[in-house]
C-alpha atoms as a PDB file:
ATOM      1  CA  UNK A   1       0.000   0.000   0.000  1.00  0.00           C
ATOM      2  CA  UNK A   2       1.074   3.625  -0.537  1.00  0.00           C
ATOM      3  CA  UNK A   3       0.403   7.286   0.613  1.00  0.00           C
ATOM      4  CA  UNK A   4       1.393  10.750   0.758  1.00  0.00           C
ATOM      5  CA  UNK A   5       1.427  13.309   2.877  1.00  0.00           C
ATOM      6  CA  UNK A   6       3.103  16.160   4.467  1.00  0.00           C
ATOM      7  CA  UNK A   7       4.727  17.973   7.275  1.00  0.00           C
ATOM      8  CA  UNK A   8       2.989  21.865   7.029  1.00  0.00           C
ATOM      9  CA  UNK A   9       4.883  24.153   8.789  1.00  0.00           C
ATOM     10  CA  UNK A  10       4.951  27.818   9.720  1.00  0.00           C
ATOM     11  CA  UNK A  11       7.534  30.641  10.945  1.00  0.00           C
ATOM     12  CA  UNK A  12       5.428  32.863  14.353  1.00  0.00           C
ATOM     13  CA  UNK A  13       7.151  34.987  16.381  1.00  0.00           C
ATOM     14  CA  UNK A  14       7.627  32.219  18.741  1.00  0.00           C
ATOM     15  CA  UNK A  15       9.816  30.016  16.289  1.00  0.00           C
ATOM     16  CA  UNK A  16       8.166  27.068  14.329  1.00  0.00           C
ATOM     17  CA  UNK A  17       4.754  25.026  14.685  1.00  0.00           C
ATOM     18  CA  UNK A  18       3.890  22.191  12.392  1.00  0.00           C
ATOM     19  CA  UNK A  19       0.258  21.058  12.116  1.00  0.00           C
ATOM     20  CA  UNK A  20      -0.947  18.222  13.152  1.00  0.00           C
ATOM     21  CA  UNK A  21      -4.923  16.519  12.233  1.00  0.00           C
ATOM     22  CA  UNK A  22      -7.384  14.899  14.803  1.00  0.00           C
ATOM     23  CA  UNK A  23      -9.073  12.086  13.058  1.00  0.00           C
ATOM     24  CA  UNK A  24     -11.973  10.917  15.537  1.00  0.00           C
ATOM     25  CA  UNK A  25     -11.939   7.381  13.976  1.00  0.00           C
ATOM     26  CA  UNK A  26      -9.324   6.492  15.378  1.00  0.00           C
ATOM     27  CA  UNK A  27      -8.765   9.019  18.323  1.00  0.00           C
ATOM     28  CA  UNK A  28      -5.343   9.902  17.186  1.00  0.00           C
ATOM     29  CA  UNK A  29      -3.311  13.126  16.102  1.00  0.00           C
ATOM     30  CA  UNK A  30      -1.113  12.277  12.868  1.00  0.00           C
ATOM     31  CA  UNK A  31       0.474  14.483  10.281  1.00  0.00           C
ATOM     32  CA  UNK A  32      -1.817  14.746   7.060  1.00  0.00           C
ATOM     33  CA  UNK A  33      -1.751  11.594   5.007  1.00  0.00           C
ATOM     34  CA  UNK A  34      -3.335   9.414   2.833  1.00  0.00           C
ATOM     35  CA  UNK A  35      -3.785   6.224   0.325  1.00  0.00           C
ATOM     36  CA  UNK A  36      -2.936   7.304  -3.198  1.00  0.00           C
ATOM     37  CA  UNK A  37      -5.698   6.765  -5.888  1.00  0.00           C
ATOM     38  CA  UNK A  38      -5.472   4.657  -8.966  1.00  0.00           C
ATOM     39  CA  UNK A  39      -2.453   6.236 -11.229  1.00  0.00           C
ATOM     40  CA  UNK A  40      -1.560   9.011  -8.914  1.00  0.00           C
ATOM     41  CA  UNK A  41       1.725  10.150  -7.976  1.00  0.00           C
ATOM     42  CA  UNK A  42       3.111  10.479  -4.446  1.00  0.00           C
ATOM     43  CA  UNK A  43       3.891  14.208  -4.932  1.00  0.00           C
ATOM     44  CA  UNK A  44      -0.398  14.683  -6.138  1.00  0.00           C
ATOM     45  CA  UNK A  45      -1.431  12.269  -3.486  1.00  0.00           C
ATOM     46  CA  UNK A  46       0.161  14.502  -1.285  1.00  0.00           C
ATOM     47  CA  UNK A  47      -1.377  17.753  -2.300  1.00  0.00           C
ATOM     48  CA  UNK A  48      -4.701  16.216  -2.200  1.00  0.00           C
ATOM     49  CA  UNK A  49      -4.770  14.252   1.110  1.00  0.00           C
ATOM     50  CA  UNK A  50      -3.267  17.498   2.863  1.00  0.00           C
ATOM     51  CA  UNK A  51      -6.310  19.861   1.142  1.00  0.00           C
ATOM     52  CA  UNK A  52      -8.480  17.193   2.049  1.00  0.00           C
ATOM     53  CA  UNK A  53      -8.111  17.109   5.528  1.00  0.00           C
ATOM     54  CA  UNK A  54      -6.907  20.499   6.198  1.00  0.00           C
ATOM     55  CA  UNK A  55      -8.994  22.573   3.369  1.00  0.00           C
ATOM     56  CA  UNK A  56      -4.942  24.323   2.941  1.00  0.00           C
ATOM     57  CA  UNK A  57      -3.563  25.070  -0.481  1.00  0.00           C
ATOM     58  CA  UNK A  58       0.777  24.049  -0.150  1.00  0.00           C
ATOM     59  CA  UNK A  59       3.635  24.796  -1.614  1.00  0.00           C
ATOM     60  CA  UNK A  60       6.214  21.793  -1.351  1.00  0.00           C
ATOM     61  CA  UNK A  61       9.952  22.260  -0.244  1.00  0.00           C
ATOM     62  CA  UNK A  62      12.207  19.140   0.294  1.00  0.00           C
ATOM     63  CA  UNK A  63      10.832  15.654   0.816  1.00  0.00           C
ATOM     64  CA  UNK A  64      11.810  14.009   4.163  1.00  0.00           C
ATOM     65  CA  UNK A  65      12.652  10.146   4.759  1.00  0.00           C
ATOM     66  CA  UNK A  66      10.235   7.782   4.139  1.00  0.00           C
ATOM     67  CA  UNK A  67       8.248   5.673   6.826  1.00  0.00           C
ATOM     68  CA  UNK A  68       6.839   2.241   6.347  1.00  0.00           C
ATOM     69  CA  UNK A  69       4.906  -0.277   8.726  1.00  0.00           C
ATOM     70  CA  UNK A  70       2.438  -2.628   8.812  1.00  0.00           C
ATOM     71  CA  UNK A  71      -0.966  -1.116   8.739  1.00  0.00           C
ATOM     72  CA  UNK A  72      -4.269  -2.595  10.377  1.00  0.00           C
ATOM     73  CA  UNK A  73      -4.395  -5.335   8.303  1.00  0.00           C
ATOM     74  CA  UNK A  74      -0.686  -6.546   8.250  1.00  0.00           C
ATOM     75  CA  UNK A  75       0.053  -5.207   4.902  1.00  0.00           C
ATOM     76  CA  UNK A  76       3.405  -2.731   4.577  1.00  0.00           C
ATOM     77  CA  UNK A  77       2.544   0.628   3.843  1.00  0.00           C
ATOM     78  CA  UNK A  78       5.043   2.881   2.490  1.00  0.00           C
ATOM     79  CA  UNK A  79       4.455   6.602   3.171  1.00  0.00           C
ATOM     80  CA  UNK A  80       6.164   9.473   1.193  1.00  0.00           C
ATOM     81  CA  UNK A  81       5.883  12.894   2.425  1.00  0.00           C
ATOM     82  CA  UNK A  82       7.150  16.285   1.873  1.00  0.00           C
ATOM     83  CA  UNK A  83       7.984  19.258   3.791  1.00  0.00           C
ATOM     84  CA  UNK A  84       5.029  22.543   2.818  1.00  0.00           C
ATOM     85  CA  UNK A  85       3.875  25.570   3.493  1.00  0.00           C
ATOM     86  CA  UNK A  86       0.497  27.086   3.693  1.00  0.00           C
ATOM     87  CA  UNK A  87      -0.335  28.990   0.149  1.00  0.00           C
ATOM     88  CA  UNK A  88      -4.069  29.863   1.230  1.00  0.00           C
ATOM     89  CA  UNK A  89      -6.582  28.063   2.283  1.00  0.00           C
ATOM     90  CA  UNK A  90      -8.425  27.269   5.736  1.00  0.00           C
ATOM     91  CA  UNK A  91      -9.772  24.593   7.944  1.00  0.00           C
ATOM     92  CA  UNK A  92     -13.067  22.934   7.588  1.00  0.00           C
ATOM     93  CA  UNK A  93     -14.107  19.988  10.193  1.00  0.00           C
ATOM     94  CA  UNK A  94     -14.323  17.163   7.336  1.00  0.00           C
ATOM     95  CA  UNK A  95     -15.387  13.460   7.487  1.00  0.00           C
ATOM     96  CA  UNK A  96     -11.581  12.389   8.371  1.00  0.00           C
ATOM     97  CA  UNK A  97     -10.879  15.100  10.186  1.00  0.00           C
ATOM     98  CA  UNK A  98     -12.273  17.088  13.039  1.00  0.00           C
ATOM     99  CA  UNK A  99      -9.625  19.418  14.165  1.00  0.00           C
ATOM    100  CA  UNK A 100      -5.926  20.679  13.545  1.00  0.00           C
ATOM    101  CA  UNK A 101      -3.716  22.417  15.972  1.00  0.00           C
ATOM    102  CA  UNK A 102      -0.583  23.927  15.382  1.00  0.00           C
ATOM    103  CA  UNK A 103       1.733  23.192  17.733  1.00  0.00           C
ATOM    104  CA  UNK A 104       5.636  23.715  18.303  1.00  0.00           C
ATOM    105  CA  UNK A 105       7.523  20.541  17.337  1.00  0.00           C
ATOM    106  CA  UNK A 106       8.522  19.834  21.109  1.00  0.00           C
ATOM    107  CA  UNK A 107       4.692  19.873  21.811  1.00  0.00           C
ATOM    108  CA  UNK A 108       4.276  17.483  18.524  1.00  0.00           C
ATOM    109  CA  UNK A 109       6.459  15.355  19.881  1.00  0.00           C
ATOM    110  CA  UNK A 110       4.068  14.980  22.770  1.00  0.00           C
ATOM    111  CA  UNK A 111       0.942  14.834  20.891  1.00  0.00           C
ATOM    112  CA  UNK A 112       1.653  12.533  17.965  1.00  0.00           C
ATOM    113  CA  UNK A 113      -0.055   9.172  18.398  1.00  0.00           C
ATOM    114  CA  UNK A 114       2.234   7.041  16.835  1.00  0.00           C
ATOM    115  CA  UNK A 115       5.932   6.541  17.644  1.00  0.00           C
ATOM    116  CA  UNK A 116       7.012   6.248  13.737  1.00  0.00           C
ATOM    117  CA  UNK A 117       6.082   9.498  13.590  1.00  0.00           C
ATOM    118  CA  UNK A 118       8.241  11.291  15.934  1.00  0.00           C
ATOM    119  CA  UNK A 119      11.818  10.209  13.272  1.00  0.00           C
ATOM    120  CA  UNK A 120       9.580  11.773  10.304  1.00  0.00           C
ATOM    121  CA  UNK A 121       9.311  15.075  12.824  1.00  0.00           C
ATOM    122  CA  UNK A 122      12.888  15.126  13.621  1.00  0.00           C
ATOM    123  CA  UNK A 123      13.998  15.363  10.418  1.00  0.00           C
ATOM    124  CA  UNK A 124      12.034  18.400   9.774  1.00  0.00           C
ATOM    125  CA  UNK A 125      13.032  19.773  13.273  1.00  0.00           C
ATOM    126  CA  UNK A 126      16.904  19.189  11.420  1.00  0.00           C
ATOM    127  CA  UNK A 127      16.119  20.513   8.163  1.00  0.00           C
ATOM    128  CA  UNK A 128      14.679  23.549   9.672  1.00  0.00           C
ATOM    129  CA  UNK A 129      17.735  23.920  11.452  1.00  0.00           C
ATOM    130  CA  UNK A 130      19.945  23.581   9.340  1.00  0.00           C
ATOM    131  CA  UNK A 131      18.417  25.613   6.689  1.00  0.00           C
ATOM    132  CA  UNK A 132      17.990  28.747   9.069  1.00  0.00           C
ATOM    133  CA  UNK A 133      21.426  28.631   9.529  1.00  0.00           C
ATOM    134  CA  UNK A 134      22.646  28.720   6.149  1.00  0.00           C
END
């Protein structure tokens, strides 16, 4: 199986805060992701599943590592995503999703419900560093 998603991020004048979706299916807080369709590419699957469940239009920077487990039904699901920011847009409670929150990656950390996705959020937490710096 295969999806797509992506890490949206923003600069406040507190530092960084990704965002992060509530889907109340399954009670958990994830970054935005999703299955791709029949003939789609990562990189469209991406756009889509993030404007699905977020109702935000992105702009893509660099695409992080990869993750890949075993999903619900034992099968290995690779997930793709990329790093964006918000190009307009704004949040509508969906069918998947019921809230966002935009939170600083150390509270991310704490929030995420799934451990494989706290290595996806420290390699943005690197790349942002490292690209502020140079």
């Amino acid at each position: 199986m295969r999806a797509a998603g992506g890490v949206v991020w923003r600069r406040t004048d507190d530092g960084i805060e990704v965002l992060l979706v509530h889907r109340p299916k399954y009670d958990d807080w994830s970054f935005a992701k999703g299955k791709l369709d029949p003939g789609e590419s990562f990189r469209d699957a991406a756009r889509r599943e993030v404007r699905e469940e977020t109702g935000l239009e992105v702009e893509f920077g660099d695409e992080l590592p990869p993750t890949a487990y075993l999903d619900g039904k034992g099968r290995t699901k690779l997930v793709r995503y990329w790093i964006m920011t918000v190009a307009g847009g704004s949040f509508a409670e969906n069918h998947e999703v019921d809230g966002i929150r935009w939170v600083t990656p150390s509270k991310a950390a704490s929030l995420l419900s799934y451990d494989r996705d706290r290595p996806l959020l420290e390699a943005f937490t690197t790349w942002e560093r490292t690209s502020r710096d140079h």
